[in-house]
Protein backbone atom coordinates (compact mmCIF):
# COMPACT_ATOMS: atom_id res chain seq x y z
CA UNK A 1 -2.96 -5.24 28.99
CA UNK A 2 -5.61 -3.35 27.11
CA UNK A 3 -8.51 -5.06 25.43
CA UNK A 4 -8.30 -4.95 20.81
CA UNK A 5 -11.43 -2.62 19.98
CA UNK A 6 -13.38 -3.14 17.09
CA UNK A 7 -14.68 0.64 17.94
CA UNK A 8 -10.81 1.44 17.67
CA UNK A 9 -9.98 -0.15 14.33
CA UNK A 10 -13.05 1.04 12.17
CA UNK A 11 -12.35 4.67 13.64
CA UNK A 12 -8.41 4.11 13.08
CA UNK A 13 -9.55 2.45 9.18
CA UNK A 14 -11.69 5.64 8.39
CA UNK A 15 -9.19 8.10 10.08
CA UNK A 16 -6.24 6.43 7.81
CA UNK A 17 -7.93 6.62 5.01
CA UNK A 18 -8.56 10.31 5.45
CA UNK A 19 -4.66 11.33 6.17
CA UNK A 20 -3.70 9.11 3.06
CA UNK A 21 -5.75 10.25 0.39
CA UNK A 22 -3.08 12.46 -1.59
CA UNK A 23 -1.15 10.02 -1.57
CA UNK A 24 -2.70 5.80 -0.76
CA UNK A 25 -6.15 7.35 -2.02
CA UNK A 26 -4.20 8.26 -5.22
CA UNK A 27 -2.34 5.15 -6.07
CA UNK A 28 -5.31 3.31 -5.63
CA UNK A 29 -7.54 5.25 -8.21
CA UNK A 30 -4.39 5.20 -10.56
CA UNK A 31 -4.00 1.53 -10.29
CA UNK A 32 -7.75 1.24 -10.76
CA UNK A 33 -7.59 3.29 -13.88
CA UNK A 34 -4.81 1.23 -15.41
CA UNK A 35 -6.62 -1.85 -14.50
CA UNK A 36 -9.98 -0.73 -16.08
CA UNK A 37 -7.75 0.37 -19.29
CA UNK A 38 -6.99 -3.11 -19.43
CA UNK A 39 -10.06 -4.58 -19.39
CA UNK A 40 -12.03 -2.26 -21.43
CA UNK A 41 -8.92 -2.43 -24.48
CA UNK A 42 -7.62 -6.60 -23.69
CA UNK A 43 -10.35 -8.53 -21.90
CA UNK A 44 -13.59 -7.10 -22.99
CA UNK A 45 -13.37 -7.33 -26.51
CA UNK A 46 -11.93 -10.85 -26.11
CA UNK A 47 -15.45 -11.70 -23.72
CA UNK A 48 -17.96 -9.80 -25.72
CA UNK A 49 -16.66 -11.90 -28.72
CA UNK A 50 -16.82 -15.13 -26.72
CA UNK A 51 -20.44 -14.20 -25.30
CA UNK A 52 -21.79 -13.02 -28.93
CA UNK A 53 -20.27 -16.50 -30.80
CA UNK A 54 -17.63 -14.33 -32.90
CA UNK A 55 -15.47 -16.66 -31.08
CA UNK A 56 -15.70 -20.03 -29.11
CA UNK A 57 -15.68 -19.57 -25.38
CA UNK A 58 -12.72 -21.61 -25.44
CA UNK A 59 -10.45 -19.26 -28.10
CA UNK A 60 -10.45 -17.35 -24.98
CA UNK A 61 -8.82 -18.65 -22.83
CA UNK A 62 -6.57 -19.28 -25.80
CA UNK A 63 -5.72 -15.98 -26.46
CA UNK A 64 -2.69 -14.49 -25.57
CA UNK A 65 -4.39 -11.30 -25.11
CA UNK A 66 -6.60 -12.85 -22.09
CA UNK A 67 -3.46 -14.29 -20.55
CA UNK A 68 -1.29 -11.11 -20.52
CA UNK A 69 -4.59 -9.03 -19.26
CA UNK A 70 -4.90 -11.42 -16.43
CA UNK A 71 -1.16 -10.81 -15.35
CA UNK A 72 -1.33 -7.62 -15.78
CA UNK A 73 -3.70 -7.59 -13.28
CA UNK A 74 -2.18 -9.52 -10.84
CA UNK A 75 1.03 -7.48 -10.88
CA UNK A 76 -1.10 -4.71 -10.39
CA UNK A 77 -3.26 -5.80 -7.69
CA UNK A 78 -0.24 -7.21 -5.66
CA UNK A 79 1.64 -3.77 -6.39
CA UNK A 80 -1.42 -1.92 -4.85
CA UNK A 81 -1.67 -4.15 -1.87
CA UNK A 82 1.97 -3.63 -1.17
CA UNK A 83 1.80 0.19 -1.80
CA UNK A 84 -1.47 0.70 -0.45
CA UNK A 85 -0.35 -1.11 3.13
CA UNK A 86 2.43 0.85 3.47
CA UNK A 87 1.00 4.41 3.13
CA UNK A 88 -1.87 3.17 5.46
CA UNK A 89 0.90 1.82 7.75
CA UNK A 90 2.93 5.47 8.02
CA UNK A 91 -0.71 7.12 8.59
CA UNK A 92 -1.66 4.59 11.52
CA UNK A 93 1.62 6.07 12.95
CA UNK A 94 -0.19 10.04 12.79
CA UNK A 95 2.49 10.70 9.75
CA UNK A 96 1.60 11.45 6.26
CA UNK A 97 2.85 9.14 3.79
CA UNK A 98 4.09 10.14 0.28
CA UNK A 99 3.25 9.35 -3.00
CA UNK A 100 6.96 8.05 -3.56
CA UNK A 101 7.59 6.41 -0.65
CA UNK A 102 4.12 4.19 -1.49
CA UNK A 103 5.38 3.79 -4.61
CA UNK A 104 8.89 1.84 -3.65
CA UNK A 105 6.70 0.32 -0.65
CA UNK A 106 4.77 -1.45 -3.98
CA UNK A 107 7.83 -2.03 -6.54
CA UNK A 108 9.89 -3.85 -3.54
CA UNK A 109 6.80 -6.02 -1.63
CA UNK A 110 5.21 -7.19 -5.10
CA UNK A 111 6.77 -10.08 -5.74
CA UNK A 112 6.55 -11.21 -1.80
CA UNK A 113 3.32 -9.98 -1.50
CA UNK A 114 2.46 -12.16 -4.39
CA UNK A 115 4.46 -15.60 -2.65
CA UNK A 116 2.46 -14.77 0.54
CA UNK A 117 -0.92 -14.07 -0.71
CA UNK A 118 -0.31 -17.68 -2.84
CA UNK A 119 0.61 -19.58 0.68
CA UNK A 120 -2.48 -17.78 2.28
CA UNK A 121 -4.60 -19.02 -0.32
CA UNK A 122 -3.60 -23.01 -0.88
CA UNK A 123 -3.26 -22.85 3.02
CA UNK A 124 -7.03 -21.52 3.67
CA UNK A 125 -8.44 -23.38 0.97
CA UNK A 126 -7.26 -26.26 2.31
CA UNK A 127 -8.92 -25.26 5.71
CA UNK A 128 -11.86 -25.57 3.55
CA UNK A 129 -11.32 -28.33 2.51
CA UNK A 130 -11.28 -29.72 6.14
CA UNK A 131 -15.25 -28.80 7.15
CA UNK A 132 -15.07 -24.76 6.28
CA UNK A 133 -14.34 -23.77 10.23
CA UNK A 134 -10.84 -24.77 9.76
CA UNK A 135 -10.48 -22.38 7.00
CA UNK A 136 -12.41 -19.95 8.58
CA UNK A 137 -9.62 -20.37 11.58
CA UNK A 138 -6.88 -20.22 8.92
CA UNK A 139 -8.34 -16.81 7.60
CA UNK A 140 -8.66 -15.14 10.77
CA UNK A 141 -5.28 -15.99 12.06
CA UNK A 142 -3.44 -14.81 9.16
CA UNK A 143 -4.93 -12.24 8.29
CA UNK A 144 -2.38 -9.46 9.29
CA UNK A 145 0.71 -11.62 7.32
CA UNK A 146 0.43 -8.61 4.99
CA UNK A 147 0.41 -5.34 7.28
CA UNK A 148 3.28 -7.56 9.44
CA UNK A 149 5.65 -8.44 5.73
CA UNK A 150 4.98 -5.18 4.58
CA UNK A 151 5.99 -3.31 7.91
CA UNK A 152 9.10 -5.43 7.70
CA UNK A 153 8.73 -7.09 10.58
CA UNK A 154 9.22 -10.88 9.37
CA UNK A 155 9.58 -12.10 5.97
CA UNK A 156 7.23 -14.10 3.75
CA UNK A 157 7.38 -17.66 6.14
CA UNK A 158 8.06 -15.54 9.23
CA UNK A 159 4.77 -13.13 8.69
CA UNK A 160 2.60 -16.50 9.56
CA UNK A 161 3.78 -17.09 12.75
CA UNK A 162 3.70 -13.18 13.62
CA UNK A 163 0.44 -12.71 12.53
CA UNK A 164 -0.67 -16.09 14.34
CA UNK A 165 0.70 -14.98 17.55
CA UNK A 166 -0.61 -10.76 17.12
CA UNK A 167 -4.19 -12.51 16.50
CA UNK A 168 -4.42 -14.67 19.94
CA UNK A 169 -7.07 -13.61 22.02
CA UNK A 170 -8.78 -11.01 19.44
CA UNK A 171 -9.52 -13.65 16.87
CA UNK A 172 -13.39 -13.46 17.48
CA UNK A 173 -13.73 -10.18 16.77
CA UNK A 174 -11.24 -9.95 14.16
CA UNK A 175 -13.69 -12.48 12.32
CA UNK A 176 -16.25 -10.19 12.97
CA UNK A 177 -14.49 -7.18 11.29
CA UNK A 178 -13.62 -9.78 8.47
CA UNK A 179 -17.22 -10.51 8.54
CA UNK A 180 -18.67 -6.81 8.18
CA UNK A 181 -15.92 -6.04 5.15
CA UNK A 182 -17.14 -8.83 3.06
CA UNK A 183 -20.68 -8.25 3.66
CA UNK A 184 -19.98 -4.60 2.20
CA UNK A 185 -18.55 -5.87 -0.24
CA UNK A 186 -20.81 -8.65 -1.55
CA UNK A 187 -23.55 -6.14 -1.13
CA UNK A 188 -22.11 -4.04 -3.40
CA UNK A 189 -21.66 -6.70 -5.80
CA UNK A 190 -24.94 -8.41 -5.32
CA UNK A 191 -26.55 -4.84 -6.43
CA UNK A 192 -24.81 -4.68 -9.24
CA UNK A 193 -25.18 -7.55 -10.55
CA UNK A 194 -28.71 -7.59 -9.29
CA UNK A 195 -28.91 -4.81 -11.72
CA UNK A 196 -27.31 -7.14 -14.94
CA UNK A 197 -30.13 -10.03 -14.85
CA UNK A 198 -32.98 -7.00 -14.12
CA UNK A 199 -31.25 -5.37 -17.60
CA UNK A 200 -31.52 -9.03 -19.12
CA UNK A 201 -34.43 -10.54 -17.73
CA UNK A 202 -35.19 -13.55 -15.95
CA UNK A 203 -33.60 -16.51 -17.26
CA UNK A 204 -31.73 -15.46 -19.70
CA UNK A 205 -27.87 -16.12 -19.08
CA UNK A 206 -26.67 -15.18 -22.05
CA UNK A 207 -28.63 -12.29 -21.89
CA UNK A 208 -26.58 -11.97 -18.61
CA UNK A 209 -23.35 -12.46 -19.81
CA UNK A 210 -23.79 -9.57 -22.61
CA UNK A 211 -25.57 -7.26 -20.01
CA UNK A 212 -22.35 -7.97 -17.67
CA UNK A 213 -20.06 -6.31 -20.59
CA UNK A 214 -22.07 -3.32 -20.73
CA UNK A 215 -19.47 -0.14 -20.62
CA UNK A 216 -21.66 1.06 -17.29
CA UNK A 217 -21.72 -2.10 -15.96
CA UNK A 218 -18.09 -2.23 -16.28
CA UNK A 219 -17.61 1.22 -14.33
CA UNK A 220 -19.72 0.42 -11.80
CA UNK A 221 -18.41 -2.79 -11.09
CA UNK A 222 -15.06 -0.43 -10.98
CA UNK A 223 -16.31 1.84 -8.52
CA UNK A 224 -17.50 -1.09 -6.76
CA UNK A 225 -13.63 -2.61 -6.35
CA UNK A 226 -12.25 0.63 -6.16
CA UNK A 227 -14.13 1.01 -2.62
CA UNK A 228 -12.97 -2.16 -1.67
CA UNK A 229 -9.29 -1.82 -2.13
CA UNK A 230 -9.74 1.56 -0.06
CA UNK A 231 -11.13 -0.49 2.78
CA UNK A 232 -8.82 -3.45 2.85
CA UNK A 233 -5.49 -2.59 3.20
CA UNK A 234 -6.91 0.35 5.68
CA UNK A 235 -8.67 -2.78 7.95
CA UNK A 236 -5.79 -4.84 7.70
CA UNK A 237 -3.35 -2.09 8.52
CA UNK A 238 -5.80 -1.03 11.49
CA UNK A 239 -6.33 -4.15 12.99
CA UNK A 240 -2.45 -5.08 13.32
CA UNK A 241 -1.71 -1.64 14.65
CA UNK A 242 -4.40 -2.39 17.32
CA UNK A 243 -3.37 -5.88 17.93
CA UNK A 244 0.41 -4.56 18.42
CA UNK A 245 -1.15 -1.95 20.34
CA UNK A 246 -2.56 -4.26 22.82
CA UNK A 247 0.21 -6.54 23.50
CA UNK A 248 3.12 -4.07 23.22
CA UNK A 249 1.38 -0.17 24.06
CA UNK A 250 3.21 0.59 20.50
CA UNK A 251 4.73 -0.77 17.22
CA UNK A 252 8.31 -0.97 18.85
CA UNK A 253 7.44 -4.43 20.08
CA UNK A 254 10.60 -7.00 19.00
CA UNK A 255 9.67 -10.16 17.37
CA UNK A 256 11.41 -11.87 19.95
CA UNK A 257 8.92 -10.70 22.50
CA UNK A 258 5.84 -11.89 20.24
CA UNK A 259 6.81 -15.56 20.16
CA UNK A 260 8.47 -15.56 23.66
C-alpha cells in the first residue's frame, strides 16, 4: 500500500485547477458575480442603513430583503460546492470537464449538499463543544463527505462512514492540509480587514463598520472568497482522490471493500 502525500495533493489541487478553468474556474467567478450582485443591490444598502442609524440594527434583520439575500446565498454557495466538486472530480481523473456537465453536477447535489454540509456542521460543533480536539477529530474525518456524495459513491448518511473509513491512517496530515488552507485564508482576511480599522482608525467601530461597506472593500473581500472557493473544492477533491488512491491504486474501489 502506498503512503497519502501531501506533496501529491497540493500538486494534484494546483494541476486541477489548471485543466478546469474553462469550465470549474468559470462557474466559480459566475457564481461569485451573482453573489456580489446580491450584496452590493440587497444586503449593502440594508447594512449601510443599519450602520449610519437610517435604520435600527434590528429592522435588519427584519427585512425581508436581508432574509432572501441570505438564501440566495446559500443556494448559491451549495450550488457551487456541488458544481465546483464535480468538475474538479472529472479533472483529478486527467479528463476535462464541461461547463454543462458542472452545471447539472450543481442543480442535482444542491439540496444534498446542503443536508450534508448541515449534519457536518451541528456534528463538529458539537465536537467543540466536547474540549475543541473532538471537533477537530470530527473535521478531519469528514472532511471528504463532499468529494465522496458528489462522486456518487454513498449518499448523504452513507458519505460519513466513507469518508471516515478513506481518512484512517492519513488523518494527521490531512489536518495539516486543513491547517495550511485556513491559514491562507484567514490571512487573506486578516489583511483586509487589517486594512478597514487602518481606513477607520483605532477604536473606532463604527468607523469600522462603515469602512467595511466601502464598494473596494467589498471587491476585495470578493476576490478574497473567490480564491478560496478555487482552493476548496480543488483540496477536497485532491485529497479523496489520493486517499482512494492509496487504499485502492484507483477510484474503482467498491464501497463494500472500504468498510470490509
Amino acid at each position: 500500500m502506498s503512503q497519502f502525500s501531501i506533496r501529491a495533493v497540493i500538486a494534484r489541487t494546483f494541476n486541477m485547477i489548471g485543466r478546469s478553468f474553462t469550465s470549474v474556474g468559470v462557474l466559480i467567478i459566475g457564481t461569485q458575480v451573482v453573489m456580489a450582485a446580491i450584496q452590493f443591490a440587497i444586503v449593502r444598502p440594508l447594512m449601510v442603513d443599519a450602520v449610519s442609524g437610517q435604520a435600527s440594527p434590528a429592522g435588519l434583520f427584519l427585512s425581508p430583503g436581508y432574509w432572501i439575500g441570505s438564501a440566495a446565498g446559500l443556494v448559491i454557495f451549495n450550488f457551487l460546492i456541488a458544481g465546483a466538486t464535480h468538475g474538479y472530480l472529472v479533472a483529478g481523473d486527467n479528463r476535462r470537464p464541461e461547463l454543462g456537465d458542472c452545471l447539472r453536477a450543481g442543480f442535482v447535489n444542491t439540496l444534498p449538499v446542503f443536508g450534508l454540509t448541515v449534519l457536518w456542521i451541528l456534528g463538529v460543533w458539537l465536537g467543540f463543544i466536547l474540549l475543541v480536539v473532538p471537533g477537530l477529530i470530527l473535521m478531519t474525518m469528514w472532511s471528504l463527505c463532499i468529494p465522496v456524495l458528489v462522486s456518487g459513491e454513498a449518499g448523504v448518511m452513507g458519505s460519513f462512514g466513507r469518508s471516515r473509513a478513506l481518512t484512517k491512517g492519513a488523518r494527521l496530515k490531512i489536518f495539516a492540509l486543513l491547517l495550511l488552507l485556513m491559514v491562507i485564508y484567514y490571512a487573506l482576511t486578516a489583511m483586509m480587514m487589517g486594512s478597514v480599522f487602518t481606513a477607520s482608525g483605532p477604536g473606532n467601530v463604527a468607523g469600522a463598520m462603515t469602512a467595511a461597506m466601502a464598494p473596494a472593500i467589498l471587491a476585495g473581500s470578493l476576490i478574497v472568497a473567490t480564491v478560496f472557493m478555487f482552493l476548496l473544492p480543488a483540496l477536497l477533491a485532491a485529497t479523496y482522490i489520493e486517499a482512494v488512491h492509496v487504499q485502492f491504486g484507483s477510484r474503482d474501489g467498491s464501497v463494500a471493500e472500504v468498510f470490509s
